[in-house]
N, C-alpha and C. Protein backbone atom coordinates (compact mmCIF):
# COMPACT_ATOMS: atom_id res chain seq x y z
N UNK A 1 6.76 -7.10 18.21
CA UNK A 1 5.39 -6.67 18.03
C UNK A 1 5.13 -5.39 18.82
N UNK A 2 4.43 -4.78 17.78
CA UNK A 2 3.87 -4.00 19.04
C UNK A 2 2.85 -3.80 20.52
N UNK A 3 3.08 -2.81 21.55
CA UNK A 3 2.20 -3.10 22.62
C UNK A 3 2.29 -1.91 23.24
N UNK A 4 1.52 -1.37 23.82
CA UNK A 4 1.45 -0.09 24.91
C UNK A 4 2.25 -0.70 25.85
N UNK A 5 3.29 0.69 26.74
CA UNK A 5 3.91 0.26 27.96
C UNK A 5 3.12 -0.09 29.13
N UNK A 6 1.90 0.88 29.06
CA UNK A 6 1.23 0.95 30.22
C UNK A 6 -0.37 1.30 29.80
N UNK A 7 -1.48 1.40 29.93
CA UNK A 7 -2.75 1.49 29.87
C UNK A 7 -3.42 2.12 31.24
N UNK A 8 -4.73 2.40 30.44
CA UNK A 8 -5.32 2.90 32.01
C UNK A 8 -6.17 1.46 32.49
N UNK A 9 -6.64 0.97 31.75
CA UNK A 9 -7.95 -0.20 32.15
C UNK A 9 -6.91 -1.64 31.38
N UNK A 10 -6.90 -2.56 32.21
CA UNK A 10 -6.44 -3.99 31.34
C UNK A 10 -7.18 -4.41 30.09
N UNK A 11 -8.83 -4.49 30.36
CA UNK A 11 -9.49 -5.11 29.31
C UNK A 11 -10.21 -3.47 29.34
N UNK A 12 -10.86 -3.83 27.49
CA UNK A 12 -11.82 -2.78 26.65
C UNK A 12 -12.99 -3.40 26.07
N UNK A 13 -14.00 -2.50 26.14
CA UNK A 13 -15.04 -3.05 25.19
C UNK A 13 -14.37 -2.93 24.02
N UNK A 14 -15.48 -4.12 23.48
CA UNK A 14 -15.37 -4.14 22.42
C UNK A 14 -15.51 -2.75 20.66
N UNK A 15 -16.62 -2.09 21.37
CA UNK A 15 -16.67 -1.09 20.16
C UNK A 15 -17.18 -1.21 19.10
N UNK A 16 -17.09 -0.46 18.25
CA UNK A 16 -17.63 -0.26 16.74
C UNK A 16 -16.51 0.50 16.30
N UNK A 17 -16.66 0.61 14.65
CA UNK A 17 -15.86 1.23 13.58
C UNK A 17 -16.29 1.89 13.12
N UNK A 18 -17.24 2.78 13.16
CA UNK A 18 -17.98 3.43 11.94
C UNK A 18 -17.45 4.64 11.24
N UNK A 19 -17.96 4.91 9.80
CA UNK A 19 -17.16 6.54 9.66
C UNK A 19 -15.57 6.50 8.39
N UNK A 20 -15.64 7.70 8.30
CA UNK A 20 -14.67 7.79 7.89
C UNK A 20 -13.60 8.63 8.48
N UNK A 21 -11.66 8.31 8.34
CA UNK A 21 -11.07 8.98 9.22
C UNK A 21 -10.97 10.24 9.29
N UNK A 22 -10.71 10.69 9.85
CA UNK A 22 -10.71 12.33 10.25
C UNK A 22 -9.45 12.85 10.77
N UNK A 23 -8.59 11.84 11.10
CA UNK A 23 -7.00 12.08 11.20
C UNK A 23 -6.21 11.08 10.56
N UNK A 24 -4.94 11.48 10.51
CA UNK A 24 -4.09 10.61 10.02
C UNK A 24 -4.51 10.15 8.48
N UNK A 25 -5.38 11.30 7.96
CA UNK A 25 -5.48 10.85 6.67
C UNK A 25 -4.79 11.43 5.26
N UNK A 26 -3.63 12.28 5.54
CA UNK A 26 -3.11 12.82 4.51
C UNK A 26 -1.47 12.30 5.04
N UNK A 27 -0.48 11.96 4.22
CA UNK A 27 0.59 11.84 3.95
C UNK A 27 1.68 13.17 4.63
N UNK A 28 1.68 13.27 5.92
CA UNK A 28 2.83 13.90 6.82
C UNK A 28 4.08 14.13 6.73
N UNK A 29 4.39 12.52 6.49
CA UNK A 29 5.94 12.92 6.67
C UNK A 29 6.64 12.15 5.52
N UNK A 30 6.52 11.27 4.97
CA UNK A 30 6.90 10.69 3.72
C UNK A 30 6.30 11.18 2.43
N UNK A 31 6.80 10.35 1.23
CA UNK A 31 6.40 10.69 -0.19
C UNK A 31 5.54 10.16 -0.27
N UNK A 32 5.64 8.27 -0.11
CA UNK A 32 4.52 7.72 -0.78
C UNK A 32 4.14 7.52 0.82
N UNK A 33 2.65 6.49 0.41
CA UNK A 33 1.65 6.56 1.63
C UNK A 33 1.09 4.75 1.45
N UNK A 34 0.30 4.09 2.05
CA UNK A 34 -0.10 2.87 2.02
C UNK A 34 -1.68 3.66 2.72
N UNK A 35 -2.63 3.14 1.90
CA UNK A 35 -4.05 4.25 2.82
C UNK A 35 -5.25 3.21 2.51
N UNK A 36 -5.87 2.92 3.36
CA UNK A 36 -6.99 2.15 4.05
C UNK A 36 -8.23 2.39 3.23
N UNK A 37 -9.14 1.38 2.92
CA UNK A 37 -10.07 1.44 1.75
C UNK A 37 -11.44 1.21 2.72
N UNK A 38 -11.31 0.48 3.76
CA UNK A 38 -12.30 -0.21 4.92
C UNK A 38 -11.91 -0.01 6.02
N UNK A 39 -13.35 -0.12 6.87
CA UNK A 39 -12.90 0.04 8.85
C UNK A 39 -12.61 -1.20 9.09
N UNK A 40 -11.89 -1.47 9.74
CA UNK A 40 -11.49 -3.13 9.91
C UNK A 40 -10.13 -2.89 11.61
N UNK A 41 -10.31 -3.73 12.14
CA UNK A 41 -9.31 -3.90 13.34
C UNK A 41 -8.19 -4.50 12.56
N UNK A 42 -7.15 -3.77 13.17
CA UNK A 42 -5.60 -4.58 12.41
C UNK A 42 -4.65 -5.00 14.05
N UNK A 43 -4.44 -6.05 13.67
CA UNK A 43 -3.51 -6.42 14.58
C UNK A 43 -2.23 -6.05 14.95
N UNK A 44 -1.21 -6.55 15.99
CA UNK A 44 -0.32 -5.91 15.97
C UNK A 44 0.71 -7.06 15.32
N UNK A 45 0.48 -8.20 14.90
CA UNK A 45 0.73 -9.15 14.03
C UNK A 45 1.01 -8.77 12.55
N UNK A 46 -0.07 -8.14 12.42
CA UNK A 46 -0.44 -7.86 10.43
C UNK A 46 0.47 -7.06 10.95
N UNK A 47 0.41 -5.55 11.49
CA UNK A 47 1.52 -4.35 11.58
C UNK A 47 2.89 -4.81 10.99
N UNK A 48 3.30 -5.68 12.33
CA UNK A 48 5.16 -5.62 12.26
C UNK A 48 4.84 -7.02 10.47
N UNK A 49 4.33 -7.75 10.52
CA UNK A 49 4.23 -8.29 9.04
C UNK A 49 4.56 -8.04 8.11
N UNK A 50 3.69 -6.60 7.88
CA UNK A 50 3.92 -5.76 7.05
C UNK A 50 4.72 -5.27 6.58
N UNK A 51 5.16 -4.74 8.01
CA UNK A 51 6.47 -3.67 8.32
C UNK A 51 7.64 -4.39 7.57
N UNK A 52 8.03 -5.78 8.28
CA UNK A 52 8.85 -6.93 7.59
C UNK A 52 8.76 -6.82 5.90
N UNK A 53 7.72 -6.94 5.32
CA UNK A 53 7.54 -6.91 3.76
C UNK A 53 8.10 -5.83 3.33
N UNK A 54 7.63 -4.78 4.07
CA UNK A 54 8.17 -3.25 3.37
C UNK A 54 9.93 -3.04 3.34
N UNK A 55 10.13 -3.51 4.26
CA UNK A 55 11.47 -3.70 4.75
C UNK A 55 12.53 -4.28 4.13
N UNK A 56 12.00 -5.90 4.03
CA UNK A 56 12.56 -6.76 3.19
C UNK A 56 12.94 -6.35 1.45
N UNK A 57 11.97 -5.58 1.09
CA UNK A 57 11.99 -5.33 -0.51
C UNK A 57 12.59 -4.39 -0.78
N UNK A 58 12.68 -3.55 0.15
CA UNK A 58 13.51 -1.83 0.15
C UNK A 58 14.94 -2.02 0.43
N UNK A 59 15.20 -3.46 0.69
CA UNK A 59 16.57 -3.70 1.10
C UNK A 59 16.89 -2.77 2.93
N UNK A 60 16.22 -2.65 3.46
CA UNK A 60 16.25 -1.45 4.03
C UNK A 60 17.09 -0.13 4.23
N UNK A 61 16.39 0.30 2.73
CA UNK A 61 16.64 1.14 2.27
C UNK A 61 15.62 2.26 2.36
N UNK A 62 15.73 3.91 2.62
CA UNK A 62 14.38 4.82 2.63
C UNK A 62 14.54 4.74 3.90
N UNK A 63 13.42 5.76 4.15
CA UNK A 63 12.64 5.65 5.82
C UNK A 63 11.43 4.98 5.75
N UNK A 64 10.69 4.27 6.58
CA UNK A 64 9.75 3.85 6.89
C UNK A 64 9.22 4.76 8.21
N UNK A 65 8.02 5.32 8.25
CA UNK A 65 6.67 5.16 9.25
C UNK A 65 5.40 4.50 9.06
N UNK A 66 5.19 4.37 10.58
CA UNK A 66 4.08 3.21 10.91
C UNK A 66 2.92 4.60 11.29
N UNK A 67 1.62 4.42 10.76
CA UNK A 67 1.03 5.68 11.22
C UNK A 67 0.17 4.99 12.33
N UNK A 68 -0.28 3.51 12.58
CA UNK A 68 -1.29 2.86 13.22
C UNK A 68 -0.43 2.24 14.11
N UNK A 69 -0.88 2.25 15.70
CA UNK A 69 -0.54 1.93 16.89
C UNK A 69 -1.44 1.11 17.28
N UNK A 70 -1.62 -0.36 17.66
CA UNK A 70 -2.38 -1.55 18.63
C UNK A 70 -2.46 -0.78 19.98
N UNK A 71 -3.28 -0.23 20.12
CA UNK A 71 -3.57 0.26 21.93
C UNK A 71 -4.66 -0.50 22.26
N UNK A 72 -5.45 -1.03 21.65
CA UNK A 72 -7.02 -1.77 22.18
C UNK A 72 -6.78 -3.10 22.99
N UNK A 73 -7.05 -3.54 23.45
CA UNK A 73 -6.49 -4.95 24.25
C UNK A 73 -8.08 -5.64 23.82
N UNK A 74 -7.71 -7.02 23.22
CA UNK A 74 -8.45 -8.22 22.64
C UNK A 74 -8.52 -9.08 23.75
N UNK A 75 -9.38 -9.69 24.43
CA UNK A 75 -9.90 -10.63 25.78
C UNK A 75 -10.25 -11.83 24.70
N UNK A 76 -9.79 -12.76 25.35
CA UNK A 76 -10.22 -14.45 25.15
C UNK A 76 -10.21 -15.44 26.01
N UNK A 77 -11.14 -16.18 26.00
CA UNK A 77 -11.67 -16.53 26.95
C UNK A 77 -11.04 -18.16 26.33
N UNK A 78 -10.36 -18.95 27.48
CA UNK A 78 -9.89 -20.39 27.01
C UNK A 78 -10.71 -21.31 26.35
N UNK A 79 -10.31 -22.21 25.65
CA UNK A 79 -11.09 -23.44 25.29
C UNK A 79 -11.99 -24.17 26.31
N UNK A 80 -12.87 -24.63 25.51
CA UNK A 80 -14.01 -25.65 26.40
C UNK A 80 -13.98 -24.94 28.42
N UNK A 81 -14.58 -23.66 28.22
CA UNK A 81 -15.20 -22.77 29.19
C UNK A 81 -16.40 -22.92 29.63
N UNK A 82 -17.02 -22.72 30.05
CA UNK A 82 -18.56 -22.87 30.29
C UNK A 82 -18.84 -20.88 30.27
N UNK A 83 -20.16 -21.05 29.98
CA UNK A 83 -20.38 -19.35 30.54
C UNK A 83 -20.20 -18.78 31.82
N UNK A 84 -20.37 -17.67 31.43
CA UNK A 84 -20.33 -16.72 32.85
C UNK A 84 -18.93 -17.02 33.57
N UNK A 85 -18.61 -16.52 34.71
CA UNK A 85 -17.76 -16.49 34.93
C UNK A 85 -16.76 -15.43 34.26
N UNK A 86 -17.16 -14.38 34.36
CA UNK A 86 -16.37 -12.90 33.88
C UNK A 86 -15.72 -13.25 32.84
N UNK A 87 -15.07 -11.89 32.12
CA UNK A 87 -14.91 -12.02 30.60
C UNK A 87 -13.45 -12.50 30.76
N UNK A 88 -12.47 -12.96 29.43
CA UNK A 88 -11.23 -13.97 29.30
C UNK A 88 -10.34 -12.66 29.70
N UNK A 89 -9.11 -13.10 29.79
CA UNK A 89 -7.86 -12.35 29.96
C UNK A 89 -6.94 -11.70 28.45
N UNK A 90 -6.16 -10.58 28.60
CA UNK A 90 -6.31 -9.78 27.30
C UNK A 90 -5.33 -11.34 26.63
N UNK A 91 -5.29 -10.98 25.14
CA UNK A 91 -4.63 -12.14 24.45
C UNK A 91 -3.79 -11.35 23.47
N UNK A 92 -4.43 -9.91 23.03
CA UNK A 92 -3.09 -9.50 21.64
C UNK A 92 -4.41 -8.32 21.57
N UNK A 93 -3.22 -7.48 21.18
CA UNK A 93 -3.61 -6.08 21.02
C UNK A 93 -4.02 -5.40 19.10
N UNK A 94 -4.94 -4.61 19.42
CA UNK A 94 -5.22 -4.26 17.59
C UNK A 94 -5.68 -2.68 17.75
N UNK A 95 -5.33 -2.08 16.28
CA UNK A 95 -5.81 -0.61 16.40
C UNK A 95 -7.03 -0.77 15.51
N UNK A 96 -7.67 0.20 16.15
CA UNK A 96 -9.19 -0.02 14.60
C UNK A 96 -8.89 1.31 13.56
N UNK A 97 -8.90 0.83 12.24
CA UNK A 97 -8.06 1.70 11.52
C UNK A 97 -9.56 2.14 10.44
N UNK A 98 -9.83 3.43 9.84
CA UNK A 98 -11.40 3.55 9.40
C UNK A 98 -10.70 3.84 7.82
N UNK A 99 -11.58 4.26 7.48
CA UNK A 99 -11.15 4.60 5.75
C UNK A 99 -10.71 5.44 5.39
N UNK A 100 -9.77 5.76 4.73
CA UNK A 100 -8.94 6.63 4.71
C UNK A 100 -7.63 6.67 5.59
N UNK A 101 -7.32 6.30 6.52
CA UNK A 101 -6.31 6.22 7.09
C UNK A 101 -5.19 6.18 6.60
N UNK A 102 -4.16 6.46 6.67
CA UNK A 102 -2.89 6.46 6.19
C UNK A 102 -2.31 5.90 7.14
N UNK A 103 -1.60 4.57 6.79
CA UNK A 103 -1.55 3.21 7.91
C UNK A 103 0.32 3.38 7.51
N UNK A 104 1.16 3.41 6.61
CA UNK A 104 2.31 3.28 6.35
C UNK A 104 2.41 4.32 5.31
N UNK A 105 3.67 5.14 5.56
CA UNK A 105 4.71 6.28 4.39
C UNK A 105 5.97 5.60 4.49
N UNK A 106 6.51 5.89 3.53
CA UNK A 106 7.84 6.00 2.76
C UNK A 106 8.33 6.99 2.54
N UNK A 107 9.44 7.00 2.53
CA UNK A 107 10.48 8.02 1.70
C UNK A 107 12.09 7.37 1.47
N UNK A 108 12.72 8.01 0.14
CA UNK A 108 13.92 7.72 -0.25
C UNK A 108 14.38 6.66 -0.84
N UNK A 109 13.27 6.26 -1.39
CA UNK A 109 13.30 5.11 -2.58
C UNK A 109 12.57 5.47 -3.91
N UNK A 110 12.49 5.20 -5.32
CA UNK A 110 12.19 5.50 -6.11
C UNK A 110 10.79 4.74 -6.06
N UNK A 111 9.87 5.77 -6.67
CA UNK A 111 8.19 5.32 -6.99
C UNK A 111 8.24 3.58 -7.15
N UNK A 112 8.53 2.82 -8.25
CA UNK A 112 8.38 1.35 -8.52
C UNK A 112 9.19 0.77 -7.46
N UNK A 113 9.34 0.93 -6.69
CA UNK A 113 9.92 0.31 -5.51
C UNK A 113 9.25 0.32 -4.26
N UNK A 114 8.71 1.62 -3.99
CA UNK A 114 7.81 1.57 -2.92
C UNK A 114 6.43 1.26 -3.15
N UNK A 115 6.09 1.63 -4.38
CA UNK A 115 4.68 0.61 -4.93
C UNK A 115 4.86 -0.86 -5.16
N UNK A 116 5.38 -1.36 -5.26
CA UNK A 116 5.72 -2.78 -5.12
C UNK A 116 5.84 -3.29 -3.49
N UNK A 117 7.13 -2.45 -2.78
CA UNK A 117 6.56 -3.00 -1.44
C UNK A 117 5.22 -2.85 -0.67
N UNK A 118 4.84 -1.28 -1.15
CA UNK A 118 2.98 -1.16 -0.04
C UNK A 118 2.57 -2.27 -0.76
N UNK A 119 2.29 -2.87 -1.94
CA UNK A 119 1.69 -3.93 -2.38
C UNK A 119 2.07 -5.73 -2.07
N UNK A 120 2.93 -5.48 -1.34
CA UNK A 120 3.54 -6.79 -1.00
C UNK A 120 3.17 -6.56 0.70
N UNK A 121 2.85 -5.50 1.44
CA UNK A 121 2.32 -5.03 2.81
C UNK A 121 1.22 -5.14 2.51
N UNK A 122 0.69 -5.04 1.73
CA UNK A 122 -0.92 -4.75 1.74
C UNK A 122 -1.43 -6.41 1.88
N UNK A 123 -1.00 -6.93 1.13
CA UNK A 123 -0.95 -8.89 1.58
C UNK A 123 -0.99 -9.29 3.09
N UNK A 124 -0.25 -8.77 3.69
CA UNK A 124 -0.64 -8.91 4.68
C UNK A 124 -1.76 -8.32 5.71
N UNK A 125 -2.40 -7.37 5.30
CA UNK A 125 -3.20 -6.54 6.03
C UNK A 125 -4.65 -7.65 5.75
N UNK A 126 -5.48 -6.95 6.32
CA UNK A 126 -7.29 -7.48 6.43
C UNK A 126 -8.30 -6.42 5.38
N UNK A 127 -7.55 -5.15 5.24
CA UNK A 127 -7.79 -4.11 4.79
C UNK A 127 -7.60 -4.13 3.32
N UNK A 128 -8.59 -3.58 2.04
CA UNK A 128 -8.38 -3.16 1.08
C UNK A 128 -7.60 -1.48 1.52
N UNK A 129 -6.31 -1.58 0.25
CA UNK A 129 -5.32 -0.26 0.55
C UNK A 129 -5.36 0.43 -0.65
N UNK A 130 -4.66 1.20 -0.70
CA UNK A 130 -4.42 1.92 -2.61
C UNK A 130 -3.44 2.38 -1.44
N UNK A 131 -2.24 2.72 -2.93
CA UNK A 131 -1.23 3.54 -3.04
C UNK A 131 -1.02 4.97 -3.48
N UNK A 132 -0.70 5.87 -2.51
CA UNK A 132 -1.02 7.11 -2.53
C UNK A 132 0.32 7.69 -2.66
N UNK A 133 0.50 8.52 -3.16
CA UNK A 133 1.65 10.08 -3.03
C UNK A 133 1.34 11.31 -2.93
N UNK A 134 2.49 11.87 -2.04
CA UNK A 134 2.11 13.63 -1.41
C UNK A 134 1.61 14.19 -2.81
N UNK A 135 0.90 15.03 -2.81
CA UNK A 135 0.43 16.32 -3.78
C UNK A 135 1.16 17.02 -3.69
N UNK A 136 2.25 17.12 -5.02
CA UNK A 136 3.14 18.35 -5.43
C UNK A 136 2.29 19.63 -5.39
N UNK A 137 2.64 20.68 -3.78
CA UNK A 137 1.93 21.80 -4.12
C UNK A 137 3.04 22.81 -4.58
């Protein structure tokens, strides 16, 4: 799974999502792309999940990149707690990913192959995705 080595603060607020992305939203370094329809927190669970699906179907075959990194740290607080008593200890990490994002690329597999795996990744996500490719300029 993934996890930051190191952080500045243990626990984070919580936050908001709002907006649409403003980075990481065009296709960099691969052909095809896996790209985010909703703001939604993704875990670092769904991630390597994913990653596994994409993987598994490509034979691992192609390159794979991950464009979304879990840096946020998630606090939970144990069962049958009472209040107060300061907030829980971190439990699992998530990135908040907005619309448009370009969350997973490919390269070096043929089109019906990598649309079949982002679509077998996308199962695992929380996120509505579409399947994208670079613009032949």
């Amino acid at each position: 799974m993934l996890l930051p080595k190191k952080t500045k603060f243990r626990k984070a607020f919580k936050g908001r999502n709002p907006g649409v992305a403003s980075r990481c939203n065009y296709i960099a370094f691969g052909d095809f792309g896996l790209q985010s329809l909703d703001n939604e927190r993704v875990t670092s669970r769904q991630i390597e999940s994913a990653r596994r699906a994409i993987s598994g179907h490509t034979k691992r075959g192609g390159k794979i990149w991950i464009r979304i990194f879990p840096q946020i740290p998630v606090t939970k607080k144990p069962l049958d707690v009472k209040m107060g008593s300061g907030k829980g200890s971190p439990e699992y990490w998530i990135a908040r990913v907005k619309k448009g994002t370009i969350m997973f690329e490919m390269n070096g597999v043929p089109e019906p192959v990598a649309r079949e795996a982002m679509r077998l990744a996308s199962h695992k996500l929380p996120v509505r995705t579409r399947f994208v490719k670079r613009e032949e300029a």
